[in-house]
Protein backbone atom coordinates (compact mmCIF):
# COMPACT_ATOMS: atom_id res chain seq x y z
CA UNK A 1 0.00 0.00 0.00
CA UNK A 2 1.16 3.68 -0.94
CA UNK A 3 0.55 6.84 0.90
CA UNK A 4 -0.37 9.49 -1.33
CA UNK A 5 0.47 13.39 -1.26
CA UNK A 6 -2.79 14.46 0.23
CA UNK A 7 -2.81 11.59 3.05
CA UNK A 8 0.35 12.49 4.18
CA UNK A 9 -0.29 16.08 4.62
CA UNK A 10 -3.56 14.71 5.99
CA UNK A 11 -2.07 12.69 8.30
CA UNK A 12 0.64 15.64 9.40
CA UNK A 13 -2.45 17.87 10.13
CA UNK A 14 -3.90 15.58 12.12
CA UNK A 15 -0.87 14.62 14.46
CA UNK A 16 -0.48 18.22 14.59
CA UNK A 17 -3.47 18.69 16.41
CA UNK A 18 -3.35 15.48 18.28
CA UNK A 19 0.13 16.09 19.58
CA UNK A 20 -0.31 20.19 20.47
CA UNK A 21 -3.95 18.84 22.03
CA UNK A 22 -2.17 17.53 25.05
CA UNK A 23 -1.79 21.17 26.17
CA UNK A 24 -5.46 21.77 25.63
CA UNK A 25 -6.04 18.85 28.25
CA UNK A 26 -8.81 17.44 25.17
CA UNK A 27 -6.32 13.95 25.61
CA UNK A 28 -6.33 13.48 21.66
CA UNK A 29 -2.23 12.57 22.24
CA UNK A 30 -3.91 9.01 22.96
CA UNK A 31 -2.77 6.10 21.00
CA UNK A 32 -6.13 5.10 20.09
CA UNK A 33 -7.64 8.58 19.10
CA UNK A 34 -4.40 8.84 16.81
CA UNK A 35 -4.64 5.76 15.56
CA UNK A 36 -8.70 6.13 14.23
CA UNK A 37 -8.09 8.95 12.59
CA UNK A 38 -5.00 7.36 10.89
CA UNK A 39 -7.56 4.18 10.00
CA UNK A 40 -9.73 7.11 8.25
CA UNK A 41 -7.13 8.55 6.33
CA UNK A 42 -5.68 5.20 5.31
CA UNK A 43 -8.90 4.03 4.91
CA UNK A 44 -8.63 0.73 7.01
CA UNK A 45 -10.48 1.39 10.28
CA UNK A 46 -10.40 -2.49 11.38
CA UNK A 47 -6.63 -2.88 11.40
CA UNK A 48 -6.02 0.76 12.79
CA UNK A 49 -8.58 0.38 16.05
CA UNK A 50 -7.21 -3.37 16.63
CA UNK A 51 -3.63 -1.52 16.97
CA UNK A 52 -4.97 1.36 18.71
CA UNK A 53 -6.40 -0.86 21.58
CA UNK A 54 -3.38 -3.08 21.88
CA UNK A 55 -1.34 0.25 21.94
CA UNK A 56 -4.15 2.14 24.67
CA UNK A 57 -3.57 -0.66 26.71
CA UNK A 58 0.31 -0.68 26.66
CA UNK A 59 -0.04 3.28 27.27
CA UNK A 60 -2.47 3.23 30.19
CA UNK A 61 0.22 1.97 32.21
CA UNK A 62 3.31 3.46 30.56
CA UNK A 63 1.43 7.20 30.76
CA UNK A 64 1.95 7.49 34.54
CA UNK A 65 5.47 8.15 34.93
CA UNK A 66 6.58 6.86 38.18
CA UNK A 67 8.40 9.53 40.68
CA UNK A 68 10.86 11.64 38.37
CA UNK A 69 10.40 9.71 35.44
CA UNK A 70 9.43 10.26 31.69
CA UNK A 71 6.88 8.13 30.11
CA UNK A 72 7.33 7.33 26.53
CA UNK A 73 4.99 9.51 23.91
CA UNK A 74 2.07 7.68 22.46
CA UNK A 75 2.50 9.77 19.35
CA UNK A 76 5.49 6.75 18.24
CA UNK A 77 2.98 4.03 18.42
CA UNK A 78 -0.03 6.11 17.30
CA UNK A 79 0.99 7.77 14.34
CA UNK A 80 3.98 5.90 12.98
CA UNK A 81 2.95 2.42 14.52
CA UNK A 82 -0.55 2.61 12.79
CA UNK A 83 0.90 3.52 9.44
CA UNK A 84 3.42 0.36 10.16
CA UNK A 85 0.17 -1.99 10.80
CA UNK A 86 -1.58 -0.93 7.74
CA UNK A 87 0.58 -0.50 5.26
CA UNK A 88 2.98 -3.33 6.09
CA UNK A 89 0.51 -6.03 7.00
CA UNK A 90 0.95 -8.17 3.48
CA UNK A 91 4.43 -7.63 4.62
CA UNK A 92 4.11 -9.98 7.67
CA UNK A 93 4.13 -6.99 9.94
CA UNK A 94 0.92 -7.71 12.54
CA UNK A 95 -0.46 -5.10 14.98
CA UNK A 96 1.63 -6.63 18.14
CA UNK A 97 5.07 -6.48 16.00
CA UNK A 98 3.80 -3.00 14.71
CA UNK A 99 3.65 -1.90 18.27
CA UNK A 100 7.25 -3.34 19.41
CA UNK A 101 8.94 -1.66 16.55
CA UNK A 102 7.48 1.80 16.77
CA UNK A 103 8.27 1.89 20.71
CA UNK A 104 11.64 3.83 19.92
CA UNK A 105 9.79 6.39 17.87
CA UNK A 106 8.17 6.43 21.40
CA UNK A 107 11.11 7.38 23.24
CA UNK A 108 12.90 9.55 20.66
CA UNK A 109 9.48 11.80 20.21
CA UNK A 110 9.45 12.28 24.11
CA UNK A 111 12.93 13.46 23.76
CA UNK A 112 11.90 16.07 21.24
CA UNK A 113 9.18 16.79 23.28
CA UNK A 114 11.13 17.46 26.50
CA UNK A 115 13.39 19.80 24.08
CA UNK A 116 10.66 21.67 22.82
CA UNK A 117 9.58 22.66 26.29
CA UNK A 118 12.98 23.90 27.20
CA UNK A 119 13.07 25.90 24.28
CA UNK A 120 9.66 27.29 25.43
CA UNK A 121 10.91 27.53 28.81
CA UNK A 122 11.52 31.02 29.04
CA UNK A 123 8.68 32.02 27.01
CA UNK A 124 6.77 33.67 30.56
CA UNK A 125 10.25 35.99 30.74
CA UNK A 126 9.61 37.29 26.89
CA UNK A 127 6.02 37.74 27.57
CA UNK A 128 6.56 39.57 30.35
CA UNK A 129 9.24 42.18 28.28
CA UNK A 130 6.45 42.28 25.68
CA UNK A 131 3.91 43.58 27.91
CA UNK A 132 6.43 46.58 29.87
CA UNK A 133 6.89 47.50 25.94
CA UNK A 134 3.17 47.22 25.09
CA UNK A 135 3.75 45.15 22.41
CA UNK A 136 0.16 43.14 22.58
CA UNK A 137 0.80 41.32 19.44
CA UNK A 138 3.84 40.25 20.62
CA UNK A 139 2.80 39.31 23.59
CA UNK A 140 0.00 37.60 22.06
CA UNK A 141 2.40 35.19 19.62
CA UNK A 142 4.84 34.41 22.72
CA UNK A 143 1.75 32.94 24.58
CA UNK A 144 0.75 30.96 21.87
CA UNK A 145 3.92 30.13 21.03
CA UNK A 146 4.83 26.74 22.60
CA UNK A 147 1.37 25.05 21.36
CA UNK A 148 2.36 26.71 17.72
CA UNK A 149 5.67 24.94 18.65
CA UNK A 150 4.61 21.49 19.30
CA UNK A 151 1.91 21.90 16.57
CA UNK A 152 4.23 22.58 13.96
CA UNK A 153 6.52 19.79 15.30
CA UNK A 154 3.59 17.00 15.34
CA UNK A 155 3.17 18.17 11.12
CA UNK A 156 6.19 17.34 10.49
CA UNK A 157 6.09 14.15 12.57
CA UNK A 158 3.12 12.76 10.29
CA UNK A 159 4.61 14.13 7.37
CA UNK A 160 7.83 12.63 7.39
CA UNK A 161 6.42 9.29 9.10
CA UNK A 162 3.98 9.32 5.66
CA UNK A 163 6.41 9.81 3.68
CA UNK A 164 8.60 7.67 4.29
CA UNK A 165 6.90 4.30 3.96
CA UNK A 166 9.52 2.91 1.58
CA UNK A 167 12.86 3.13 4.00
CA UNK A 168 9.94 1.38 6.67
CA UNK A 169 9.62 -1.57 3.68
CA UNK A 170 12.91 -1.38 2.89
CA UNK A 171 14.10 -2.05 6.82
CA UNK A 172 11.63 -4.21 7.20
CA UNK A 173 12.61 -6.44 3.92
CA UNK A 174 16.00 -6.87 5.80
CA UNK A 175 14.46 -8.26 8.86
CA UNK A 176 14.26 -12.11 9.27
CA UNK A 177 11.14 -13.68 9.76
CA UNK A 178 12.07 -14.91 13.15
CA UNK A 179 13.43 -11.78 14.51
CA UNK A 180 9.47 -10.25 12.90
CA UNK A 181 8.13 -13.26 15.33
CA UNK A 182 9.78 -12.08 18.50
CA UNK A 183 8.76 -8.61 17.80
CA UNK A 184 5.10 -9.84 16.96
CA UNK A 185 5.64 -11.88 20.91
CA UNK A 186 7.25 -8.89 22.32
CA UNK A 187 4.43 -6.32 21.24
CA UNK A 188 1.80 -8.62 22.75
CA UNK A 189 3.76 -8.59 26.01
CA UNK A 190 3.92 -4.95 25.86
CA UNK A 191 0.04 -4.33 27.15
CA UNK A 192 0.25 -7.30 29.60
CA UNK A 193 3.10 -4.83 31.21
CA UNK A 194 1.56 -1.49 30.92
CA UNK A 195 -1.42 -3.00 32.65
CA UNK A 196 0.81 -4.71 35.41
CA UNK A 197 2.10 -1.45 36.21
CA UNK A 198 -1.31 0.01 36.52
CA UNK A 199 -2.42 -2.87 38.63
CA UNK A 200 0.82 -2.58 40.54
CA UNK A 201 -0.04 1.18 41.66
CA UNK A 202 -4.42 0.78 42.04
CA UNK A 203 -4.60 -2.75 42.91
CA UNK A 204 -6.05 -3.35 46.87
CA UNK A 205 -5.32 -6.76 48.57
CA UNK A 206 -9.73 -6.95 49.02
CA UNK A 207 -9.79 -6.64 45.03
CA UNK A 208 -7.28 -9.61 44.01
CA UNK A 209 -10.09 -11.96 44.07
CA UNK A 210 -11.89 -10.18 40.83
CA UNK A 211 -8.50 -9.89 39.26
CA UNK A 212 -8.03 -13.64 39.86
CA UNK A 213 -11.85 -14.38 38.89
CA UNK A 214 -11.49 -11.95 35.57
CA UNK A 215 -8.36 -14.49 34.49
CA UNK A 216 -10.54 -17.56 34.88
CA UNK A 217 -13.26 -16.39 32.78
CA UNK A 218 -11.10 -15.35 30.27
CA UNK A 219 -8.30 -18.07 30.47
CA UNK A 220 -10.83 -21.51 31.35
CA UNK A 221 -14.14 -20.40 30.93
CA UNK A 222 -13.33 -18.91 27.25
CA UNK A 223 -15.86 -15.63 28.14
CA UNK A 224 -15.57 -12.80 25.34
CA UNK A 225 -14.74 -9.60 26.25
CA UNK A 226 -18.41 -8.07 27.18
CA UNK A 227 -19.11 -11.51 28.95
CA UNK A 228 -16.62 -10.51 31.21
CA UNK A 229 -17.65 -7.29 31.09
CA UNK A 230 -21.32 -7.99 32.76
CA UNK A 231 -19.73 -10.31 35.28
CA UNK A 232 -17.49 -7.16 36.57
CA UNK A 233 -20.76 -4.99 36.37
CA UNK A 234 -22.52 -7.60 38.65
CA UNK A 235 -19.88 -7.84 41.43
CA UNK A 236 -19.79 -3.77 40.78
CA UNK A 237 -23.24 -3.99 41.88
CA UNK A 238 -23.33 -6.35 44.89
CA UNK A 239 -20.38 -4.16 46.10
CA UNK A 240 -22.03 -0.80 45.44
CA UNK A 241 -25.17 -1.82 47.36
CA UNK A 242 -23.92 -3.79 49.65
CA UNK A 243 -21.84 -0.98 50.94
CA UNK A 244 -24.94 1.43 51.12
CA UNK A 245 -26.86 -1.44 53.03
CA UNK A 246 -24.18 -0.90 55.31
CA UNK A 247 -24.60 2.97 55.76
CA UNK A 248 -27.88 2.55 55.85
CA UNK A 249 -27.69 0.46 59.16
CA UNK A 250 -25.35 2.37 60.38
CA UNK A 251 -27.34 5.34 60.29
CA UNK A 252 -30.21 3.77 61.64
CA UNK A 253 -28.48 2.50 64.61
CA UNK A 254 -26.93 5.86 65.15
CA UNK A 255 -30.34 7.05 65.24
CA UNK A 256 -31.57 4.23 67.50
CA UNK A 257 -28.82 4.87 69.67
CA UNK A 258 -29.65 9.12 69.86
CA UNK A 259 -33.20 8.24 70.65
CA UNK A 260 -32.38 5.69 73.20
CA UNK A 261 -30.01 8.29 74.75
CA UNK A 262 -32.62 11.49 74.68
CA UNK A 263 -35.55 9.00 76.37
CA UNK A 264 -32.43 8.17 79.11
CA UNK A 265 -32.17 12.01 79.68
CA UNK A 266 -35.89 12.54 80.16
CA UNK A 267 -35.84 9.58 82.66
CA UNK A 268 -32.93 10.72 84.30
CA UNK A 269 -34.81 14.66 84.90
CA UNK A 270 -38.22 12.99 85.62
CA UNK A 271 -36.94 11.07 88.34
CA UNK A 272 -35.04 14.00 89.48
C-alpha cells in the first residue's frame, strides 16, 4: 500500500493537532484517538482500532510516569505504529510487531518533546518584556507560542512518518522472519506490562479476588470480552449496594442509639 500526497499532509495535520492537544487537556495525544483517525485517512479502520487498543492498553500503564520519570509519547505508536500496521501487514508486519517496533519512535518523540519545552521555557520571561513594551501582538504570539511549537513539530512528525513508507519496507525487507516473530511476541507482552504497572499502583489486597476471577473467565471459561464485562458490572453492583446497606444500618443504629439516649435524659430529669 502507498501513501499518497494528500494523506500524508492529511495525516501531518492531524498529528499536529493530536500532539499540540495535550496542552489543551482534550487527551487526543492518545494512541487510540491517533490511531482512528490514521484508520480514516488510510482508509482501514479495522486494522487501525485493533492496533490502537493493543497500543491504549500498553499506554495506560506506561502514561503514569513513576516519581521523576518520563513516560514514553504515544505519538510513536499512534501515528507511525498505525501507518506500520496498515501499510505493512501483506508484509508480515501484525499489529503486536507494529507496536514493538514503533516503541523507539516512542522514546525519541518524548525526547523532542522534552526539548521543545525547554526551548519554550523562558517564554513567561519574553512575555513579560512584551507587555512593559506594550507590544500586545507580541505578547499575544509568545503565549501561543509553545502550542504553535509542538503543533508545527507533530506536522512534520506525520509528514515525514507518511512519507517515508519505503525506507519502513525497505528495513523491514532486511528483517528475518524470526526476529518479525519475537517482535510480533514482544508487542503482545507490551500491554500485559503497561497493565501490570497500573495494577501494581491501584490494585487493593480486598480486590485480588476479581483480578483472579477476571483471568478464569477469560483463560478456562473462554468468556468474550463483554461476557466478562457484565460479570465485573454484577460484582460492581453487589459491592455498590452492599456498601450502602451498610450505611444505611449504620445510620439507623446511630439514630436508634440518639433516641435511646434522649428517652435516658428525660428519665434521668423525671426522676429527678
Amino acid at each position: 500500500m502507498e501513501i499518497t500526497l494528500t494523506q500524508g499532509i492529511l495525516i501531518g495535520l492531524v498529528t499536529a493537532f493530536c500532539y499540540s492537544g495535550m496542552l489543551l487537556g482534550i487527551y487526543t495525544n492518545r494512541a487510540i484517538v491517533m490511531a482512528f483517525f490514521v484508520g480514516l485517512i488510510l482508509g482501514d479502520m479495522q486494522t487501525a482500532l485493533i492496533f490502537g487498543a493493543i497500543s491504549e492498553l500498553a499506554f495506560m500503564g506506561f502514561g503514569v510516569g513513576a516519581g521523576g520519570t518520563v513516560p514514553p509519547n504515544p505519538v510513536g505508536p499512534g501515528i507511525v505504529g498505525t501507518i506500520m500496521a496498515i501499510t505493512l501487514k501483506n508484509e508480515g508486519i501484525t499489529p503486536e510487531s507494529a507496536l514493538a517496533l514503533s516503541f523507539p519512535f516512542a522514546i525519541l518523540f518524548q525526547f523532542v518533546t522534552t526539548a521543545s519545552y525547554t526551548i519554550f521555557a523562558g517564554s513567561s520571561k519574553w512575555a513579560k518584556t512584551a507587555i512593559e513594551r506594550g507590544n500586545w501582538g507580541k505578547f499575544s504570539l509568545i503565549a501561543n507560542s509553545t502550542y504553535i511549537g509542538l503543533a508545527t513539530l507533530g506536522f512534520l512528525i506525520g509528514l515525514v512518518a507518511s512519507l517515508s513508507l519505503p525506507g519502513l519496507k525497505l528495513f523491514v525487507e532486511i528483517l528475518p522472519q524470526w526476529l518479525i516473530n519475537g517482535f510480533s511476541v514482544a508487542g503482545g507482552l507490551i500491554p500485559a506490562i503497561g497493565f501490570a504497572m497500573i495494577l501494581s499502583v491501584m490494585l487493593k489486597k480486598e480486590l485480588t479476588p476479581y483480578i483472579i476471577l477476571g483471568y478464569v473467565c477469560i483463560a478456562y471459561l473462554d468468556l468474550p470480552i463483554m461476557g466478562v464485562a457484565f460479570v465485573g458490572t454484577i460484582f460492581s453492583l453487589i459491592a455498590y449496594y452492599g456498601k450502602n446497606n451498610n450505611g444505611i444500618n449504620t445510620v439507623k443504629n446511630v439514630k436508634v442509639a440518639t433516641e435511646n439516649n434522649n428517652e435516658d435524659e428525660e428519665d434521668f430529669t423525671n426522676g429527678i
